[in-house]
Protein backbone atom coordinates (compact mmCIF):
# COMPACT_ATOMS: atom_id res chain seq x y z
CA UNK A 1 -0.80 -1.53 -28.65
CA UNK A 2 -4.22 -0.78 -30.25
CA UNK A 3 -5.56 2.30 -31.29
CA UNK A 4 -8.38 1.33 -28.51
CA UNK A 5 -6.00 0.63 -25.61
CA UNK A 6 -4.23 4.01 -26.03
CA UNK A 7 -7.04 5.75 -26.02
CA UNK A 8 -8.05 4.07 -22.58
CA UNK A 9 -4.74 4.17 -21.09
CA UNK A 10 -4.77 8.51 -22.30
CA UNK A 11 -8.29 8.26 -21.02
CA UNK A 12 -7.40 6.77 -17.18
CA UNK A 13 -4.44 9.44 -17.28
CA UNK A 14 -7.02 11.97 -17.63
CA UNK A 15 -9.25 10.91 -15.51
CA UNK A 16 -6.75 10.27 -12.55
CA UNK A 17 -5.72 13.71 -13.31
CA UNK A 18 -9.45 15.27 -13.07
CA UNK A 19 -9.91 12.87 -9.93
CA UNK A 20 -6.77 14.23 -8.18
CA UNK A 21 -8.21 17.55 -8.64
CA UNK A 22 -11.09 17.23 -6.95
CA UNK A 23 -9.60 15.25 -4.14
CA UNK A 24 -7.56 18.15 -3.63
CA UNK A 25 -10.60 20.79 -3.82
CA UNK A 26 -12.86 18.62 -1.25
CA UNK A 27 -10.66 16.95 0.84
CA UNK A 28 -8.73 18.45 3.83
CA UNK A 29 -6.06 15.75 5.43
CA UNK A 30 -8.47 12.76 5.79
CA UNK A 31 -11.69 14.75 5.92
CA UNK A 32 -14.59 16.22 3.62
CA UNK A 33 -14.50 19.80 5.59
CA UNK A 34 -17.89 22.35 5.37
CA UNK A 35 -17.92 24.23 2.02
CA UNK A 36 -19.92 26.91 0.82
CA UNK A 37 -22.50 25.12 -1.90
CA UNK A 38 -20.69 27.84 -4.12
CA UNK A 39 -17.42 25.95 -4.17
CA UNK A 40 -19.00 22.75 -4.97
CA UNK A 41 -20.81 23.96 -7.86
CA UNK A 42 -17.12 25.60 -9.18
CA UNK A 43 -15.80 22.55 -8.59
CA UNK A 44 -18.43 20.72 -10.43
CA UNK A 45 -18.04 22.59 -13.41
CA UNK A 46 -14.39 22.89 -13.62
CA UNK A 47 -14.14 19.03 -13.31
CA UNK A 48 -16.99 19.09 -15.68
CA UNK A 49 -15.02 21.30 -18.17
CA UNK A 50 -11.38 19.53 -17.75
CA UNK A 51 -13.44 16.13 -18.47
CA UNK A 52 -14.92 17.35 -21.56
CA UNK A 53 -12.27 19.09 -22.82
CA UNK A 54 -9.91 16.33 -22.41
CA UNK A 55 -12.01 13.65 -23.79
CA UNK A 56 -12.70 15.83 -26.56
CA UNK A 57 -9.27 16.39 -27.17
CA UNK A 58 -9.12 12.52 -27.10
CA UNK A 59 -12.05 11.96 -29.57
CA UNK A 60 -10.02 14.45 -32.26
CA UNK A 61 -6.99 12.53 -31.49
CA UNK A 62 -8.44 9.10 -32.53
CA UNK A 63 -10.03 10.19 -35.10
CA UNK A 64 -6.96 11.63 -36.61
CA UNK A 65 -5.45 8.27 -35.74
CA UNK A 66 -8.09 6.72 -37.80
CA UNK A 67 -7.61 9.38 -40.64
CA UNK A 68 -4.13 8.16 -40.80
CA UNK A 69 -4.79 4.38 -40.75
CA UNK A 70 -5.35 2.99 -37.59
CA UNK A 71 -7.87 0.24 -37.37
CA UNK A 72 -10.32 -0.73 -35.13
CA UNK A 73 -11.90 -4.18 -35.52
CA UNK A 74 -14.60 -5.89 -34.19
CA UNK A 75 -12.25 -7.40 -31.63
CA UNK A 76 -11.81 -4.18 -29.83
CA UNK A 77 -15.96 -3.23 -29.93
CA UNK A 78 -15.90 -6.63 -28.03
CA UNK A 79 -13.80 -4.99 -25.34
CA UNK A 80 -15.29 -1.88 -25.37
CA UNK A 81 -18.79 -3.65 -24.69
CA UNK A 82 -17.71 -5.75 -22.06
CA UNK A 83 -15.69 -3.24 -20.26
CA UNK A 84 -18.24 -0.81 -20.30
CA UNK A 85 -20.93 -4.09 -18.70
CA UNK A 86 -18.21 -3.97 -15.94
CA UNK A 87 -18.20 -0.37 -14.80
CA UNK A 88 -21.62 -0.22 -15.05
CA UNK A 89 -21.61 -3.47 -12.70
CA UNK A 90 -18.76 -1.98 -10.53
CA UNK A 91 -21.03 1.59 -10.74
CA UNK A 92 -24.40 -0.28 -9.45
CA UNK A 93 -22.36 -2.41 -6.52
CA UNK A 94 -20.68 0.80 -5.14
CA UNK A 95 -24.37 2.81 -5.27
CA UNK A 96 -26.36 0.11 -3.31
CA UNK A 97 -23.29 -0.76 -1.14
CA UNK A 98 -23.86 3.43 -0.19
CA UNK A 99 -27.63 2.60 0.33
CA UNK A 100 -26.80 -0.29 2.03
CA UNK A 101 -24.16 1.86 4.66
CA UNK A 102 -27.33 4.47 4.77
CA UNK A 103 -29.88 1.95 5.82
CA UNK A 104 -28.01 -0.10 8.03
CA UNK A 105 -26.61 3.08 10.23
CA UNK A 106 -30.33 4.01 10.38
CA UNK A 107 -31.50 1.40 11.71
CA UNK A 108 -29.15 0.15 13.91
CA UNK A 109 -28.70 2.76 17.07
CA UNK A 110 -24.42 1.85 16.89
CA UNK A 111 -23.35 0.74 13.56
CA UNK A 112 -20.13 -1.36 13.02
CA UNK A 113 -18.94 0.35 10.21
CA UNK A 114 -18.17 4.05 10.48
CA UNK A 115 -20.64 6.34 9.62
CA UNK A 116 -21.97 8.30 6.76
CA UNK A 117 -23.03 11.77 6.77
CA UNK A 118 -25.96 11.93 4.34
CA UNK A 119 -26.85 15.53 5.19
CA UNK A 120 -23.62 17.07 4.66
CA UNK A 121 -23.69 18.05 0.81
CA UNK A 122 -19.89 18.16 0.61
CA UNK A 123 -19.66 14.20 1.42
CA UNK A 124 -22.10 12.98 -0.51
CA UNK A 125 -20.82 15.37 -3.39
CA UNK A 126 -17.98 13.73 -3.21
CA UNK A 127 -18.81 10.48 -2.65
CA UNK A 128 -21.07 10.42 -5.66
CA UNK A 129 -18.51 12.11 -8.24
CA UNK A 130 -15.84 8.96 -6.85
CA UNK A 131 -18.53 6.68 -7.87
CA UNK A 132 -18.62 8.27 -11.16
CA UNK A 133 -14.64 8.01 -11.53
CA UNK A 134 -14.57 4.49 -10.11
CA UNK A 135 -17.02 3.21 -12.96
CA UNK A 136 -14.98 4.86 -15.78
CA UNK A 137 -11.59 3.95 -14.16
CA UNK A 138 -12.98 0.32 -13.97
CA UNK A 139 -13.50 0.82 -17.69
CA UNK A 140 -10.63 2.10 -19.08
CA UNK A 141 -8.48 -0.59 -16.82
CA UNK A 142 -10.87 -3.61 -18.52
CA UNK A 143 -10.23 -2.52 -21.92
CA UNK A 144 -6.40 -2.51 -21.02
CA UNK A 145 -6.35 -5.79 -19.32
CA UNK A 146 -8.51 -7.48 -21.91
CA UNK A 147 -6.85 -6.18 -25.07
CA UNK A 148 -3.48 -7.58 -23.66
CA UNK A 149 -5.04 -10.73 -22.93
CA UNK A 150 -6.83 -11.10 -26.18
């Protein structure tokens, strides 16, 4: 296993981690319940802080791991680049499949699909911030699949 493919799979840990977190802050059984905007700025920051403390933590790690004599070729900035195309790809579908959702229960008086509360901060909060996790989950999955394959 690469130097690169630990650091994603330590990465994806970390972010599960951070993610379950937050589920647990904003989500009550299988609803987003009314919260004070002051919890979901805490919460925002704290998941802001654990993120950059643990990919921090990361960074040091690798470059120690580098120090030491680990490698990184071009081979693995390959994978990198084209698992960071996907979760940007994965990121855009999952935003306009949200302004898709917010259009089409607009404009139709009954929509198929269940609704989306766009005026309920707490939803879209979190909402948004799993959009954010999806894209870097997507990423850190890629550059494990594709540095087995390759």
């Amino acid at each position: 296993m690469t130097l690169v493919e630990k650091r994603a799979g330590l990465s994806l840990a970390i972010g599960i981690c951070i993610f379950a977190y937050l589920t647990a802050n904003m989500i009550d059984g299988w609803a987003i319940p009314d919260q004070e905007a002051r919890h979901i700025w805490r919460t925002w920051l704290f998941v802001l802080v654990l993120g950059t403390v643990g990919e921090g933590a990361l960074s040091v790690w690798a470059n120690y791991m580098r120090k030491r004599g680990a490698l990184e070729d071009e081979r693995d900035e390959q994978i990198i680049a084209r698992a960071d195309r996907l979760g940007l790809f994965v990121g855009f579908c999952a935003i306009n499949v949200l302004i898709w959702q917010i259009l089409w229960q607009s404009t139709l008086p009954a929509p198929m699909l269940g609704t989306f509360n766009i005026q309920h901060l707490p939803t879209m909060f979190f909402v948004l911030m799993s959009v954010l996790f999806l894209c870097h989950g997507v990423k850190q999955v890629m550059i494990l699949i594709l540095g087995r394959l390759s």
